[in-house]
N, C-alpha and C. Protein backbone atom coordinates (compact mmCIF):
# COMPACT_ATOMS: atom_id res chain seq x y z
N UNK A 1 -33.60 -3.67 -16.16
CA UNK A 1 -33.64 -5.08 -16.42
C UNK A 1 -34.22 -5.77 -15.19
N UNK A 2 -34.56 -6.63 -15.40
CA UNK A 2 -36.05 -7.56 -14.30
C UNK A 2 -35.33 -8.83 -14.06
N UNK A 3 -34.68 -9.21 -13.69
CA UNK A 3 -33.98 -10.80 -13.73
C UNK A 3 -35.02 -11.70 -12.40
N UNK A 4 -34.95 -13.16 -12.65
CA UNK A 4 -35.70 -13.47 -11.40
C UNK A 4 -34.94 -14.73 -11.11
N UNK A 5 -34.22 -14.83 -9.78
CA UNK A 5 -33.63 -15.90 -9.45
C UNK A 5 -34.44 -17.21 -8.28
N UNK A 6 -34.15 -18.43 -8.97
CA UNK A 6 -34.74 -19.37 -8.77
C UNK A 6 -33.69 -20.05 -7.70
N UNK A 7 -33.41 -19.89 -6.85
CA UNK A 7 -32.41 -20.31 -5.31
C UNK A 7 -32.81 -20.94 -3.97
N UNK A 8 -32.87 -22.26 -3.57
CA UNK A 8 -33.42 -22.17 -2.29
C UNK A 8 -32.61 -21.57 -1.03
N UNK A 9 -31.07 -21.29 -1.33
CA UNK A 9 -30.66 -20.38 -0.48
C UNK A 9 -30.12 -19.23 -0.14
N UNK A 10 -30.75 -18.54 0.54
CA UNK A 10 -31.01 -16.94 0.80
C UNK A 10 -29.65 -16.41 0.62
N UNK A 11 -27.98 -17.32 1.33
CA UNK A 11 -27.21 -16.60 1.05
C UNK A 11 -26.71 -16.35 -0.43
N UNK A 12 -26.70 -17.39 -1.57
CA UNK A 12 -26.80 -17.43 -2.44
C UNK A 12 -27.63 -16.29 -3.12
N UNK A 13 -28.78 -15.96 -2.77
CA UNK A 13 -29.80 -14.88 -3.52
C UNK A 13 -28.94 -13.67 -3.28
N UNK A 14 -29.08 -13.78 -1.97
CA UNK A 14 -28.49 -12.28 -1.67
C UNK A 14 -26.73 -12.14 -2.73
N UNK A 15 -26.18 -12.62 -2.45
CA UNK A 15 -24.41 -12.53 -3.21
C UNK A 15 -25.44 -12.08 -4.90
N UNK A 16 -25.89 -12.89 -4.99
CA UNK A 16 -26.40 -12.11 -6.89
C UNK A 16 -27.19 -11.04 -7.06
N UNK A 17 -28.09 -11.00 -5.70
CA UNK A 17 -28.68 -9.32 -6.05
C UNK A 17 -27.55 -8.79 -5.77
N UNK A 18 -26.70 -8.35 -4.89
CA UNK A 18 -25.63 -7.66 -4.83
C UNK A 18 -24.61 -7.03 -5.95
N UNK A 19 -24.75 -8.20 -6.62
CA UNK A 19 -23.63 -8.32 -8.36
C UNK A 19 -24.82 -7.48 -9.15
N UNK A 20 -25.87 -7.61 -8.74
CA UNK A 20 -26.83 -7.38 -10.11
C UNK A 20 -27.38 -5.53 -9.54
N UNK A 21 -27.17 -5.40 -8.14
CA UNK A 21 -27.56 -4.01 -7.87
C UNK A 21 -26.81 -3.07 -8.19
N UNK A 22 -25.22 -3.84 -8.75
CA UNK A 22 -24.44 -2.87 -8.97
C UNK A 22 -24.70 -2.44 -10.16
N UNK A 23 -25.11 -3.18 -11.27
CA UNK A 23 -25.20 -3.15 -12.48
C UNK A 23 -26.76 -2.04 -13.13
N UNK A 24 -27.96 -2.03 -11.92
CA UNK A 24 -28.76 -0.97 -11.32
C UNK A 24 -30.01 -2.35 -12.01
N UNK A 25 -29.81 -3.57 -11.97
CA UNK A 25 -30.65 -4.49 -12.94
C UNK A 25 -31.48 -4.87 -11.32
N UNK A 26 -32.76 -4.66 -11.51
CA UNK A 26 -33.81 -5.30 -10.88
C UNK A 26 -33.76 -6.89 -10.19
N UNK A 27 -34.13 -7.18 -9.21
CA UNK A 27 -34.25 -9.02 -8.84
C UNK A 27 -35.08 -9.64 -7.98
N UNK A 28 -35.94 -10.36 -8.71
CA UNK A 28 -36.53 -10.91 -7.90
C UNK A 28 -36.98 -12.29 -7.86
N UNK A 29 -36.94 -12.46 -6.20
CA UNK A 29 -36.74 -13.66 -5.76
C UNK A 29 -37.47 -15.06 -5.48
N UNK A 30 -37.27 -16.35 -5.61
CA UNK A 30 -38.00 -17.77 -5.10
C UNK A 30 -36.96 -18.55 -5.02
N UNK A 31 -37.77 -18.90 -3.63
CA UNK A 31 -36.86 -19.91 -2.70
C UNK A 31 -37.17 -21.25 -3.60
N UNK A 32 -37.93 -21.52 -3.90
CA UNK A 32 -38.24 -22.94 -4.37
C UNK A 32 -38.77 -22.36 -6.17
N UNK A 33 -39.01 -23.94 -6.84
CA UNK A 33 -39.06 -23.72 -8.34
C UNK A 33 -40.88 -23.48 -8.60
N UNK A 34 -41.10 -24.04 -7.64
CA UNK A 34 -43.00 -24.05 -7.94
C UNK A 34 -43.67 -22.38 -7.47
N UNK A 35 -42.28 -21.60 -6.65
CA UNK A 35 -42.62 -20.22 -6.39
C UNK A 35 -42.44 -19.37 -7.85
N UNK A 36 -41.29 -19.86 -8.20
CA UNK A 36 -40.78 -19.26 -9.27
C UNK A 36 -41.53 -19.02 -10.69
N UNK A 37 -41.94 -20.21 -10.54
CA UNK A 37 -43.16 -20.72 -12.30
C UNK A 37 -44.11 -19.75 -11.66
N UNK A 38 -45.10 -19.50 -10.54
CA UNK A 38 -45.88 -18.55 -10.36
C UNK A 38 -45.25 -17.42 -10.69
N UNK A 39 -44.24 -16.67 -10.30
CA UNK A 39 -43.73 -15.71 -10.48
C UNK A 39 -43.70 -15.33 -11.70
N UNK A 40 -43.16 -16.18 -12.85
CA UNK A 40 -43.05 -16.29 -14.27
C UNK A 40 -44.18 -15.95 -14.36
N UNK A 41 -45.42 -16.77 -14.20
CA UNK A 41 -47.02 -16.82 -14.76
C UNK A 41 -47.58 -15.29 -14.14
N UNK A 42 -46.74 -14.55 -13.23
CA UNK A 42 -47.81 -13.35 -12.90
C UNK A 42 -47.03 -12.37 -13.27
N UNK A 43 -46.07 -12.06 -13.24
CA UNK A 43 -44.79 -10.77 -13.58
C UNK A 43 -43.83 -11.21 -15.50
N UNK A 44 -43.36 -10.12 -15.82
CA UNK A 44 -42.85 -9.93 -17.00
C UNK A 44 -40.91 -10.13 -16.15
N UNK A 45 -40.31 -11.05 -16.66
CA UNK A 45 -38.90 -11.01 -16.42
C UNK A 45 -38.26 -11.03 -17.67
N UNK A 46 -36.85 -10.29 -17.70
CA UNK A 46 -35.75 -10.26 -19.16
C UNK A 46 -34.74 -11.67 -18.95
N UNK A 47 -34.80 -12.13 -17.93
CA UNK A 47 -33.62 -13.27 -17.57
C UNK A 47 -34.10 -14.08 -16.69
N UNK A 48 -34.12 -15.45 -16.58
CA UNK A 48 -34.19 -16.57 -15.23
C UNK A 48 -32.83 -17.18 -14.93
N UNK A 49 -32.31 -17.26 -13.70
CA UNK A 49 -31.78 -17.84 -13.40
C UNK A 49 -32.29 -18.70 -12.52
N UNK A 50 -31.04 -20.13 -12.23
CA UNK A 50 -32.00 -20.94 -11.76
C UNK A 50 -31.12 -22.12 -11.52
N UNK A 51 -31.11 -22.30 -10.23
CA UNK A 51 -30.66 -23.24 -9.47
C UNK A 51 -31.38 -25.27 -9.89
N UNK A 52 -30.30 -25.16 -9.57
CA UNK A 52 -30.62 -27.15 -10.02
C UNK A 52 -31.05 -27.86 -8.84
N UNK A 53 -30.35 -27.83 -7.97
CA UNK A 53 -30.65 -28.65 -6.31
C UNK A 53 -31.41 -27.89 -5.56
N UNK A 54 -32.66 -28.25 -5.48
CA UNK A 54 -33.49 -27.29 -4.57
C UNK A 54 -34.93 -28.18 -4.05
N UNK A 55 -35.46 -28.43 -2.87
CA UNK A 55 -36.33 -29.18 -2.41
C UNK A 55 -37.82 -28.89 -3.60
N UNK A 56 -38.08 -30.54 -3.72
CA UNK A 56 -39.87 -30.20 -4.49
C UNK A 56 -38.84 -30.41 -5.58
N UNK A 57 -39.51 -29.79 -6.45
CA UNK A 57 -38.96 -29.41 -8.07
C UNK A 57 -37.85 -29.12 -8.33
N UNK A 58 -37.03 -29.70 -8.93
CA UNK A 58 -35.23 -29.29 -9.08
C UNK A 58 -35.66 -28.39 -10.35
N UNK A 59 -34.18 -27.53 -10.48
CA UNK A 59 -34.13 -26.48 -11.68
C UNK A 59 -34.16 -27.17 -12.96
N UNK A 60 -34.26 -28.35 -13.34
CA UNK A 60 -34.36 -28.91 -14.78
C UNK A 60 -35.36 -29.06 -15.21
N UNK A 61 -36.67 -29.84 -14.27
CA UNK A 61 -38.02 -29.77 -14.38
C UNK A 61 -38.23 -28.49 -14.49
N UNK A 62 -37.76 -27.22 -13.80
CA UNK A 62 -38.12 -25.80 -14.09
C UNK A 62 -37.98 -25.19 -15.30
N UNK A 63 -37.40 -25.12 -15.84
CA UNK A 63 -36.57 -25.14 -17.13
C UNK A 63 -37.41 -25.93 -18.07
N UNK A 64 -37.84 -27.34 -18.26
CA UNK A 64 -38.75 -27.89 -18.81
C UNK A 64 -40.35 -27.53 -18.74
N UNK A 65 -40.61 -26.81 -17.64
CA UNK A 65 -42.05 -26.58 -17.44
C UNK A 65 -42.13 -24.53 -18.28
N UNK A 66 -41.16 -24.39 -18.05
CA UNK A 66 -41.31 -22.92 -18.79
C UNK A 66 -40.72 -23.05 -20.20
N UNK A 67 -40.02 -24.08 -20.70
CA UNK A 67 -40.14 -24.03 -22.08
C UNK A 67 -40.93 -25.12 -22.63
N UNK A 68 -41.88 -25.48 -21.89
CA UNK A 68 -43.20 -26.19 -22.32
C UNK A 68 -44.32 -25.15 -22.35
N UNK A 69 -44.35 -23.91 -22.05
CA UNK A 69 -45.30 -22.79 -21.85
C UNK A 69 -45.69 -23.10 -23.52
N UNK A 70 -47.14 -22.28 -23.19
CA UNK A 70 -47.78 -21.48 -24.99
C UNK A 70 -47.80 -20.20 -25.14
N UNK A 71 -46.59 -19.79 -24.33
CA UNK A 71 -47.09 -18.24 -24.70
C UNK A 71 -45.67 -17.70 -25.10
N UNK A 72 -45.23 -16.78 -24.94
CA UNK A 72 -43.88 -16.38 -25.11
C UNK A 72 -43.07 -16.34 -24.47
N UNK A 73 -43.42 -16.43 -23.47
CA UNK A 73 -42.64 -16.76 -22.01
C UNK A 73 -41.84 -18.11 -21.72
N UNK A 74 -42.24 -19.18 -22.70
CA UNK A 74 -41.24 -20.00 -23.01
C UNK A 74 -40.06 -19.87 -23.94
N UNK A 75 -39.65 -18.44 -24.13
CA UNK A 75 -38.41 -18.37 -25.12
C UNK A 75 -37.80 -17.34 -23.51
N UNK A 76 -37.73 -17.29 -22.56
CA UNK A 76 -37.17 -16.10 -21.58
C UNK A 76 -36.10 -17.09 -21.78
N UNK A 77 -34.77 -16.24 -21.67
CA UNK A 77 -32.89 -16.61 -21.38
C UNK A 77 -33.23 -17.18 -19.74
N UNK A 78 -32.69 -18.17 -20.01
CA UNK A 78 -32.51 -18.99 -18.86
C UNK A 78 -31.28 -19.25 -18.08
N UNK A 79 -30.14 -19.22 -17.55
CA UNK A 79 -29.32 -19.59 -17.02
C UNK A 79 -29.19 -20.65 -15.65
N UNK A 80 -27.96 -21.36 -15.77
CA UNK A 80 -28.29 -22.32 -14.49
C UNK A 80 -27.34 -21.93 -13.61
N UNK A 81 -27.15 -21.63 -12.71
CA UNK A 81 -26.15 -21.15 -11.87
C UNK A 81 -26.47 -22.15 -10.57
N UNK A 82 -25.21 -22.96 -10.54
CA UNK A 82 -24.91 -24.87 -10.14
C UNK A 82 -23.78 -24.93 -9.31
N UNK A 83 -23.76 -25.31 -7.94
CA UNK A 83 -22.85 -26.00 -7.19
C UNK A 83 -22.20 -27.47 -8.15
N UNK A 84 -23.40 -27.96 -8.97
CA UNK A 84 -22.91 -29.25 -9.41
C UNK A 84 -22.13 -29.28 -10.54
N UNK A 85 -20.89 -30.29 -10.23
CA UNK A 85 -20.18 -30.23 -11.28
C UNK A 85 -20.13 -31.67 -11.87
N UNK A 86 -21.10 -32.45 -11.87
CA UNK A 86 -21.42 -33.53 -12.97
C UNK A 86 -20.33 -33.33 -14.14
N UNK A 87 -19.88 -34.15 -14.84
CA UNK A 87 -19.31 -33.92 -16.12
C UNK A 87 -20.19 -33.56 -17.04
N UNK A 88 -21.16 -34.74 -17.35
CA UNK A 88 -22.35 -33.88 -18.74
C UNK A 88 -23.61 -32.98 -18.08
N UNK A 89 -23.05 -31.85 -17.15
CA UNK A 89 -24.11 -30.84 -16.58
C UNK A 89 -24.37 -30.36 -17.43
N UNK A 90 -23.07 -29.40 -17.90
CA UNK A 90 -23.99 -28.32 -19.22
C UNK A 90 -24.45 -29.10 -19.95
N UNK A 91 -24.04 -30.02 -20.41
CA UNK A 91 -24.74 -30.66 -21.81
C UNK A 91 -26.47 -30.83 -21.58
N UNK A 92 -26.52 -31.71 -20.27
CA UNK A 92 -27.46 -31.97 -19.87
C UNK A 92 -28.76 -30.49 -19.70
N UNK A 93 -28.06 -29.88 -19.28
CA UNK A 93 -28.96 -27.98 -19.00
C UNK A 93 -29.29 -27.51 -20.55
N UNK A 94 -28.37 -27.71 -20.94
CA UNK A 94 -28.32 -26.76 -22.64
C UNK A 94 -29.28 -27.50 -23.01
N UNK A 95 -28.94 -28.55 -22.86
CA UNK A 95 -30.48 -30.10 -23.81
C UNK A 95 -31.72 -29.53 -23.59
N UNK A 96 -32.02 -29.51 -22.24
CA UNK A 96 -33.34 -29.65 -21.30
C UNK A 96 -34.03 -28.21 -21.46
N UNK A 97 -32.73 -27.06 -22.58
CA UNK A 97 -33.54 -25.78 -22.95
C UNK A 97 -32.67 -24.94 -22.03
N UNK A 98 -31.69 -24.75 -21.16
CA UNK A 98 -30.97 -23.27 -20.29
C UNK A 98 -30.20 -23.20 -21.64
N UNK A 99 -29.95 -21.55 -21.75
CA UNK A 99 -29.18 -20.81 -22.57
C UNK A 99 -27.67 -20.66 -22.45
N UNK A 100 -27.31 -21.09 -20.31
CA UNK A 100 -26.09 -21.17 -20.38
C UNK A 100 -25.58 -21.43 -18.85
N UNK A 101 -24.59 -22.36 -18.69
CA UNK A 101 -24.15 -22.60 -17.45
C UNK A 101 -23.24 -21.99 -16.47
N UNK A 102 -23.68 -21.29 -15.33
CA UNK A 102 -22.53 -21.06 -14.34
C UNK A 102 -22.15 -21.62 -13.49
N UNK A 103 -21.11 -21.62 -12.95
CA UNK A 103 -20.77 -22.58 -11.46
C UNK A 103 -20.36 -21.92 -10.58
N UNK A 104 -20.82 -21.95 -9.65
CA UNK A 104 -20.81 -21.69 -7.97
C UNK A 104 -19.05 -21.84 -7.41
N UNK A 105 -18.97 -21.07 -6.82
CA UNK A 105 -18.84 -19.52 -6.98
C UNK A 105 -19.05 -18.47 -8.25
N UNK A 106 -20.02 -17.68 -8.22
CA UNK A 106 -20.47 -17.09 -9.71
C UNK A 106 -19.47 -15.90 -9.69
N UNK A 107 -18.49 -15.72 -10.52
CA UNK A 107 -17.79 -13.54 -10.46
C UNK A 107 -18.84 -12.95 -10.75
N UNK A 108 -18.67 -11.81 -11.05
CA UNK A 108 -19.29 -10.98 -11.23
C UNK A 108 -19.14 -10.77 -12.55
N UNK A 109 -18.28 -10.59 -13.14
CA UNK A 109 -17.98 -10.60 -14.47
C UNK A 109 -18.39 -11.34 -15.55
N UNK A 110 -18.61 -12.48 -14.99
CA UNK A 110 -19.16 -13.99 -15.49
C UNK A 110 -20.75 -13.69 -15.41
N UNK A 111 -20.91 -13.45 -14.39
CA UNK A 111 -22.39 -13.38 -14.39
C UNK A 111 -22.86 -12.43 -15.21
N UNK A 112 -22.33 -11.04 -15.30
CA UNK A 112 -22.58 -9.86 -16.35
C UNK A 112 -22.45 -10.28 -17.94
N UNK A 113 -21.40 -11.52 -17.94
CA UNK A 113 -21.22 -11.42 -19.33
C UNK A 113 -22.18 -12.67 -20.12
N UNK A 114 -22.55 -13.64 -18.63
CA UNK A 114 -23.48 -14.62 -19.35
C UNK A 114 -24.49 -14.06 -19.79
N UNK A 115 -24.95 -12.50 -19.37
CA UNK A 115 -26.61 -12.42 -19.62
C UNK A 115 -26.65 -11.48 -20.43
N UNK A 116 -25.25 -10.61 -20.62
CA UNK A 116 -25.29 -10.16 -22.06
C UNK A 116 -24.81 -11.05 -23.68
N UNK A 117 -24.64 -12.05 -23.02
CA UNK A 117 -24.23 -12.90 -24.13
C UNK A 117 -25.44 -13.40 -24.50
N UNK A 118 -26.49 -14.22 -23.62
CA UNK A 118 -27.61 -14.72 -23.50
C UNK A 118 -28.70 -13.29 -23.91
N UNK A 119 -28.56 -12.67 -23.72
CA UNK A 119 -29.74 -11.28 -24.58
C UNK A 119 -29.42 -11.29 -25.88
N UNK A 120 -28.43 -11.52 -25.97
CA UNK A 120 -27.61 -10.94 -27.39
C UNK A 120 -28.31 -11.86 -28.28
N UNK A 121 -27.81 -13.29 -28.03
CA UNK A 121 -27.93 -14.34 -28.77
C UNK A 121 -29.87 -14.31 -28.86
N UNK A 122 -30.81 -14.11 -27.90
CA UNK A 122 -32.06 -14.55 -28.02
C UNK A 122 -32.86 -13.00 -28.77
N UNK A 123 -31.60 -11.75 -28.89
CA UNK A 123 -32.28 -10.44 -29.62
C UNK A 123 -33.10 -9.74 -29.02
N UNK A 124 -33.40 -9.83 -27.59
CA UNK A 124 -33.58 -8.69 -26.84
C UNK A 124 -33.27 -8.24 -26.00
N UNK A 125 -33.82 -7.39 -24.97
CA UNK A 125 -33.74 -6.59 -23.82
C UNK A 125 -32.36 -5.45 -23.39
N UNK A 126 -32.34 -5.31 -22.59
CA UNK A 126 -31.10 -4.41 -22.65
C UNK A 126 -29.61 -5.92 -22.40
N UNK A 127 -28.70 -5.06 -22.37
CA UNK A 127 -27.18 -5.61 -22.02
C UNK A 127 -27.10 -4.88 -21.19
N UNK A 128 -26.50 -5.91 -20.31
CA UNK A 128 -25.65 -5.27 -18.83
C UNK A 128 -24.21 -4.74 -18.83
């Protein structure tokens, strides 16, 4: 599995490859959202995750610019994994097109089960 996380901070990246190396699932990384959409546009990913507060482009415009794509790459499982706890966050993420919300501090368990829930529901790739 190929996941690609959208984080501007490194300690943050690192704690989820960690969760995700155990699981033997692939990750790769952008500090910012305008790295990330390249990343999307040149590599094949099964999952995005994707930070909301991040300098330049926040994760909602990100999220809006990849499910504005024409290709198929605007249906990839999206997740938001958020320090922010706004009251209408998820509502607001789920609207704008993410498949599903986490909050900061992420388990491990949580994180494993959002993206087999999120494969499940969109009918492909493997489960973690």
């Amino acid at each position: 599995m190929n996941i690609l996380f959208i984080e501007d901070d490194p300690m943050n990246r690192r704690v989820v490859k960690d969760m995700l190396d155990v699981a033997g699932a692939t990750m790769a990384e952008a500090g910012l959202a305008e790295e990330g959409l390249a990343k999307i546009e040149a590599e094949d990913f099964d999952v995005v995750l994707v930070d909301l507060r991040m300098p330049g482009m926040d994760g909602l415009e990100a999220i809006r610019r990849i499910r504005g794509r024409e290709d198929a790459k605007k249906d990839l499982p999206i997740i938001v994994i958020t320090a922010d706890t706004a009251v209408d966050l998820r509502e607001r993420c789920l609207e704008t097109g993410a498949d599903d919300v986490l909050f900061k501090p992420v388990a491990m368990d949580a994180l494993f089960d959002s993206i087999g829930r999120v494969l499940a529901i969109r009918g492909g790739g493997m489960i973690l």
